[in-house]
C-alpha atoms as a PDB file:
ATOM      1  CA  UNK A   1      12.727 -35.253  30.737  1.00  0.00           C
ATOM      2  CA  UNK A   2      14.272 -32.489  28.111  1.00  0.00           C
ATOM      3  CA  UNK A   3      11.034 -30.576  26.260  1.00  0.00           C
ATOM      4  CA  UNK A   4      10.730 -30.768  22.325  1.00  0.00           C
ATOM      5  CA  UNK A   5      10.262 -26.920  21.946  1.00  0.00           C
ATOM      6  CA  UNK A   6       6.814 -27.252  20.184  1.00  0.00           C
ATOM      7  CA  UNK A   7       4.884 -25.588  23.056  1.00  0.00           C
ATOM      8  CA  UNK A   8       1.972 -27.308  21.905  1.00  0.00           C
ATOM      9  CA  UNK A   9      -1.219 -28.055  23.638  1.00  0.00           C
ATOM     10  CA  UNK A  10      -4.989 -28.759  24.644  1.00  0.00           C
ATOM     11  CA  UNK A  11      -6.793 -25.975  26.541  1.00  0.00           C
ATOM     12  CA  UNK A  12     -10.050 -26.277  28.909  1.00  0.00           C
ATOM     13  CA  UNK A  13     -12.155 -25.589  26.054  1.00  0.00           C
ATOM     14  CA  UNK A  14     -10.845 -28.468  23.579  1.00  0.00           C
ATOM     15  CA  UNK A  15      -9.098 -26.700  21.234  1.00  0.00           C
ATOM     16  CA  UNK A  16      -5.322 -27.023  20.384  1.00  0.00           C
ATOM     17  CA  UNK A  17      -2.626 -24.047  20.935  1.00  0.00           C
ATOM     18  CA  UNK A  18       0.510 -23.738  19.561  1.00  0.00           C
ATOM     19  CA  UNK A  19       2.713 -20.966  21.007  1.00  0.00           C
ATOM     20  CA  UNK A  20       5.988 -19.469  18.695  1.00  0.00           C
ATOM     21  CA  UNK A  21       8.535 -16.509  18.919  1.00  0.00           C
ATOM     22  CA  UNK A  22       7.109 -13.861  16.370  1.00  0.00           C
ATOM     23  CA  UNK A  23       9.983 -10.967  17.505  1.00  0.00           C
ATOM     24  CA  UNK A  24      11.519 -10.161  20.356  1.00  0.00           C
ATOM     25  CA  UNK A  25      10.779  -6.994  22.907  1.00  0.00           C
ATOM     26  CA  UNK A  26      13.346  -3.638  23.111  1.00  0.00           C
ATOM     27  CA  UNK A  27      14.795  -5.612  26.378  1.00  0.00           C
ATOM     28  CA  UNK A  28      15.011  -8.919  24.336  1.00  0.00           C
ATOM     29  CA  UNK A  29      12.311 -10.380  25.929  1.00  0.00           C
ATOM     30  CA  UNK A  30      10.599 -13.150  23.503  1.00  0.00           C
ATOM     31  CA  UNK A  31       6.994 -12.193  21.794  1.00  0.00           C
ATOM     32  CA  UNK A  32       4.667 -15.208  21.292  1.00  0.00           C
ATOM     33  CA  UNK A  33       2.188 -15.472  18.405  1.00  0.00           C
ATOM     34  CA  UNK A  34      -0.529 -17.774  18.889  1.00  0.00           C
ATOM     35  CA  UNK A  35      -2.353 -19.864  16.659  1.00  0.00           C
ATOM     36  CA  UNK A  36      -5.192 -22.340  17.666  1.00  0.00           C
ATOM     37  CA  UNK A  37      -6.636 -25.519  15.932  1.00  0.00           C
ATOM     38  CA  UNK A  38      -9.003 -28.407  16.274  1.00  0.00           C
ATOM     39  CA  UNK A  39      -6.276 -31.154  16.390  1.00  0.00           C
ATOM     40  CA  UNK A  40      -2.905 -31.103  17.239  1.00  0.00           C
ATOM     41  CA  UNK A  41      -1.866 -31.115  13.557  1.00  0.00           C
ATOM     42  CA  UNK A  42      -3.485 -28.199  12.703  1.00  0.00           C
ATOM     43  CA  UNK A  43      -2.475 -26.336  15.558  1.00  0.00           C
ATOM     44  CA  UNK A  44       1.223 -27.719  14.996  1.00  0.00           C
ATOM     45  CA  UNK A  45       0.868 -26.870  10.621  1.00  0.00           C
ATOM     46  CA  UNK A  46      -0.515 -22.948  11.438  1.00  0.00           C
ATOM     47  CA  UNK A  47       2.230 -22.530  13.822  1.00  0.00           C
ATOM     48  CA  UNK A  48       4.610 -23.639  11.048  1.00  0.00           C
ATOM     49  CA  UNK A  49       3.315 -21.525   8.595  1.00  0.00           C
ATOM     50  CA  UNK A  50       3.616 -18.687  10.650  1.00  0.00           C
ATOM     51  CA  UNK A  51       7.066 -19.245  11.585  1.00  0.00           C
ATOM     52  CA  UNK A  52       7.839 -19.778   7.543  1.00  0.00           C
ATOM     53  CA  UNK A  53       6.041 -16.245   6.858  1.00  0.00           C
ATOM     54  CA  UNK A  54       8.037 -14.653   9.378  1.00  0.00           C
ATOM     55  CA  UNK A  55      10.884 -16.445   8.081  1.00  0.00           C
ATOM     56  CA  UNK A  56      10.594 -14.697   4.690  1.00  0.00           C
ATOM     57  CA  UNK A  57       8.994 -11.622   5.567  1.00  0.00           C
ATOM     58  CA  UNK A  58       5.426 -12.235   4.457  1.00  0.00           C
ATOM     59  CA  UNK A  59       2.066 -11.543   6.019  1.00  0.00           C
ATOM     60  CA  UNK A  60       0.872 -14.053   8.383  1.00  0.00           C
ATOM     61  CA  UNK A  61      -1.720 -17.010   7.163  1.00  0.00           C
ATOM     62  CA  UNK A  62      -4.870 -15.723   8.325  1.00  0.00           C
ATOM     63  CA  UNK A  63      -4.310 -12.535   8.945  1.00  0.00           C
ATOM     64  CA  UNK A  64      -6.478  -9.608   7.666  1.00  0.00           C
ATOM     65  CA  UNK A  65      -8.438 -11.895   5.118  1.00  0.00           C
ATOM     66  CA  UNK A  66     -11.353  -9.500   6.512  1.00  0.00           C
ATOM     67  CA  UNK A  67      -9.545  -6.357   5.023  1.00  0.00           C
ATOM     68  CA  UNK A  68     -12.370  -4.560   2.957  1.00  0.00           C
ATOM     69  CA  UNK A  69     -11.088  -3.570  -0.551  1.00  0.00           C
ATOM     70  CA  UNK A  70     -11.015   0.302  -0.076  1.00  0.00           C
ATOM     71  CA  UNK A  71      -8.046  -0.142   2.399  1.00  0.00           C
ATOM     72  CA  UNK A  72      -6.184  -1.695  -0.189  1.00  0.00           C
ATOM     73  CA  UNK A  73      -6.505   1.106  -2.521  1.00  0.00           C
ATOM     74  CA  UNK A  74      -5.049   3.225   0.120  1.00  0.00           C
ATOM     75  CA  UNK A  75      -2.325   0.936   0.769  1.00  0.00           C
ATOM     76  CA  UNK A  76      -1.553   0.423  -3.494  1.00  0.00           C
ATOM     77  CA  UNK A  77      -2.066   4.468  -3.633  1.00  0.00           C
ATOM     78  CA  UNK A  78       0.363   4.968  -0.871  1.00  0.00           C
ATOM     79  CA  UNK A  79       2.651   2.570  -2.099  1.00  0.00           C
ATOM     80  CA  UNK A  80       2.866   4.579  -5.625  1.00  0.00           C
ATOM     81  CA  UNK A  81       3.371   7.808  -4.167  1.00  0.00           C
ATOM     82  CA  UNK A  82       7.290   7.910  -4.151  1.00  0.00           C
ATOM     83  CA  UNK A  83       7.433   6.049  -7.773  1.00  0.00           C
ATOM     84  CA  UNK A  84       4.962   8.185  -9.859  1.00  0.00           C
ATOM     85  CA  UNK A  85       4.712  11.693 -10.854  1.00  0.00           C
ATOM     86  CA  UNK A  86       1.980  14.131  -8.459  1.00  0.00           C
ATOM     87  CA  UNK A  87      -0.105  14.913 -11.296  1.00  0.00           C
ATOM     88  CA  UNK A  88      -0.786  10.546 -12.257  1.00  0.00           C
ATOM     89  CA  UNK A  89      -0.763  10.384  -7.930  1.00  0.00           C
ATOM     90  CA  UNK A  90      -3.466  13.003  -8.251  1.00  0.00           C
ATOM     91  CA  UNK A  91      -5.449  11.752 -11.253  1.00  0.00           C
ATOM     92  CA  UNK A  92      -4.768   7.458  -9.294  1.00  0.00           C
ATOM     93  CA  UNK A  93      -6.854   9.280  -6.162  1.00  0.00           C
ATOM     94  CA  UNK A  94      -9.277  10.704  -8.134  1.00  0.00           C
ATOM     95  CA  UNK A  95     -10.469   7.428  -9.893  1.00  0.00           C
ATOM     96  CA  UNK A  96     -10.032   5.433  -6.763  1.00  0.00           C
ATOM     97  CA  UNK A  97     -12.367   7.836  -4.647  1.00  0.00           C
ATOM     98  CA  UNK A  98     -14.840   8.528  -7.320  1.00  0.00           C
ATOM     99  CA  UNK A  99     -15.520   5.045  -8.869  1.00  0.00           C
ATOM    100  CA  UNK A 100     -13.599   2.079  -7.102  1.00  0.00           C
ATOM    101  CA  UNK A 101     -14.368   3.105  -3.864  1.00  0.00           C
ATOM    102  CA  UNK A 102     -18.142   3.563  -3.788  1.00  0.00           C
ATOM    103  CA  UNK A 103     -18.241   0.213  -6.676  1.00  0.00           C
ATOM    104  CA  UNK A 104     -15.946  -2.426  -4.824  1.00  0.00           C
ATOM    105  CA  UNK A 105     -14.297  -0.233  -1.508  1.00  0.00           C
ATOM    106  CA  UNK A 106     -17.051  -2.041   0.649  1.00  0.00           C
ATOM    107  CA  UNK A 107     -16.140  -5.842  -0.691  1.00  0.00           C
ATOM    108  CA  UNK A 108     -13.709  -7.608   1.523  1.00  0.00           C
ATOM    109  CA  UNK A 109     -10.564  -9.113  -0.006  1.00  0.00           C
ATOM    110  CA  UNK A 110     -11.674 -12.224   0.280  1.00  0.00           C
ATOM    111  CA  UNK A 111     -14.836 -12.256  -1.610  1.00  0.00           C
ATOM    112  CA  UNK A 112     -13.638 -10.107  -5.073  1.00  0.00           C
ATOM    113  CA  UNK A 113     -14.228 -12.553  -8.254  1.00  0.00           C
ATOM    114  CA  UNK A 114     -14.026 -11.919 -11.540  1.00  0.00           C
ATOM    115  CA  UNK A 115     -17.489 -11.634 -11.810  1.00  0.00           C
ATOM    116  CA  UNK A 116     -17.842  -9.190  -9.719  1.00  0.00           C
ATOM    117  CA  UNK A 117     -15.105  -7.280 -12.030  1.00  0.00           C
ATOM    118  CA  UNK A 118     -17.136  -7.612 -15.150  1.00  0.00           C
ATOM    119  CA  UNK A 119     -20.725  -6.633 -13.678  1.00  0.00           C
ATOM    120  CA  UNK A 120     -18.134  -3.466 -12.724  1.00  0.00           C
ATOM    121  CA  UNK A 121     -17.082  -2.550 -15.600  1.00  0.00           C
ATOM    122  CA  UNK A 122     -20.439  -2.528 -17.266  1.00  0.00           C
ATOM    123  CA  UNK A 123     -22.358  -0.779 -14.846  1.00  0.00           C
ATOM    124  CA  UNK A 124     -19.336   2.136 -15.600  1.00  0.00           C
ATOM    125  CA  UNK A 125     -20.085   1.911 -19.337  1.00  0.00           C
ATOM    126  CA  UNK A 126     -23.845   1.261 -19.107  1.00  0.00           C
ATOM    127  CA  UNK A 127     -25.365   2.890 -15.993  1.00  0.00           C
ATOM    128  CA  UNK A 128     -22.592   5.912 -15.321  1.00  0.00           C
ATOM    129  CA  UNK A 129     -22.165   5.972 -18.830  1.00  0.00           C
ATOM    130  CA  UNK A 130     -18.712   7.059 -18.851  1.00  0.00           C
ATOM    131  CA  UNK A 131     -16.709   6.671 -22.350  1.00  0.00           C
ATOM    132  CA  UNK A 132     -14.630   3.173 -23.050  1.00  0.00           C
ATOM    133  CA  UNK A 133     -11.159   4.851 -22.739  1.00  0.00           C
ATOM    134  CA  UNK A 134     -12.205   6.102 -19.228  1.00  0.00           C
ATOM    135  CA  UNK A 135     -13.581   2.832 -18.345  1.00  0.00           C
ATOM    136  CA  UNK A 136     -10.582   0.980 -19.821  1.00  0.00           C
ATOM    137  CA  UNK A 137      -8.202   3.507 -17.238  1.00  0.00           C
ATOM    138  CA  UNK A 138     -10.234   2.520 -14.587  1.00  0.00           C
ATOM    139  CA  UNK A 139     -10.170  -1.587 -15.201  1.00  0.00           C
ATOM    140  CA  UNK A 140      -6.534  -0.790 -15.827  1.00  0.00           C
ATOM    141  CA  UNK A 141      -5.723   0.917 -12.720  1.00  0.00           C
ATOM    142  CA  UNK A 142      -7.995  -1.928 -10.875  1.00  0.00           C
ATOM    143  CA  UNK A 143      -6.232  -4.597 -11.775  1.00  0.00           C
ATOM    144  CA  UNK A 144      -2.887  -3.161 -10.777  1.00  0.00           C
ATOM    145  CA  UNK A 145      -4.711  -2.798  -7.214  1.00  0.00           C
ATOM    146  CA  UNK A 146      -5.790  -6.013  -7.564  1.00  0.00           C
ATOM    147  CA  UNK A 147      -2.151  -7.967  -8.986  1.00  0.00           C
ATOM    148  CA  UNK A 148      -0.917  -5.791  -5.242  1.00  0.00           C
ATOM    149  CA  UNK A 149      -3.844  -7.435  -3.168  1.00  0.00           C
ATOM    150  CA  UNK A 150      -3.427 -10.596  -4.360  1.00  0.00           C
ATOM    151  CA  UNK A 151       0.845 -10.771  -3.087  1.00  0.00           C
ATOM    152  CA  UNK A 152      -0.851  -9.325  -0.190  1.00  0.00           C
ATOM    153  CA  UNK A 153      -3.286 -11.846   0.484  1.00  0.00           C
ATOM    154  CA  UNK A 154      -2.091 -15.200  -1.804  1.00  0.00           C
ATOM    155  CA  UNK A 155      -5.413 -16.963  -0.269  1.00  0.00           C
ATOM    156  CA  UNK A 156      -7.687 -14.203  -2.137  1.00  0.00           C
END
């Protein structure tokens, strides 16, 4: 009997695993990626989703939706570095550390809303009471951190 190629199936504990190639090894051995489901078609769909984000050179479904949002800033900041001048890469770190960080660094990706955003922004203006132009920089420099964590993480 020829196999299918799904490598697809139930383990001792009831659960469904579907095995696929993620890379392949210096020696051009095969790496498998493993994704697990309650049903055969869910096991079989995150497998398939996987292969399509490998396909196109995307994160993987599922994959650091736990990422808290101060790594992101790190990420955005060190993504900048080559296409901005040192004194705005400077003056990016300083607002990150000082204000992002310690307001929304501890959130994970996954749980940011625009709510969140606004009450923000006015405990900036209202509790640090830093000036509306500073404020708008900041909710400016957010969002671009933001538009980059959401291509990260499309599920956010």
């Amino acid at each position: 009997m020829s196999k299918k190629g799904e490598n697809i199936y139930r383990r001792k504990d009831g659960r469904w695993e579907a095995r696929y190639i993620k890379g392949y090894s210096p020696e051009g051995r095969a790496r498998y990626g493993y994704c697990y489901g309650r049903t055969y078609y869910e096991a079989k769909n995150k497998a398939g989703q996987a292969r399509a984000a490998l396909l196109h050179h995307q994160p993987l479904p599922g994959r650091d939706r736990k990422k808290r949002f101060a790594v992101c800033c790190d990420e955005w900041l060190q993504l900048k570095r080559n296409s901005i001048r040192e004194s705005t890469y400077v003056k990016y770190g300083t607002i990150i550390e000082k204000h992002i960080k310690p307001g929304l660094g501890g959130c994970f990706t996954d749980t940011l809303s625009e709510l969140l955003v606004e009450q923000f922004g006015y405990d900036l203006l209202h509790k640090e009471k830093l000036a509306p132009k500073t404020v708008r920089d900041i909710l400016s420099l957010l969002r671009s951190i933001l538009t980059y964590t959401e291509r990260q993480f499309p599920s956010m």
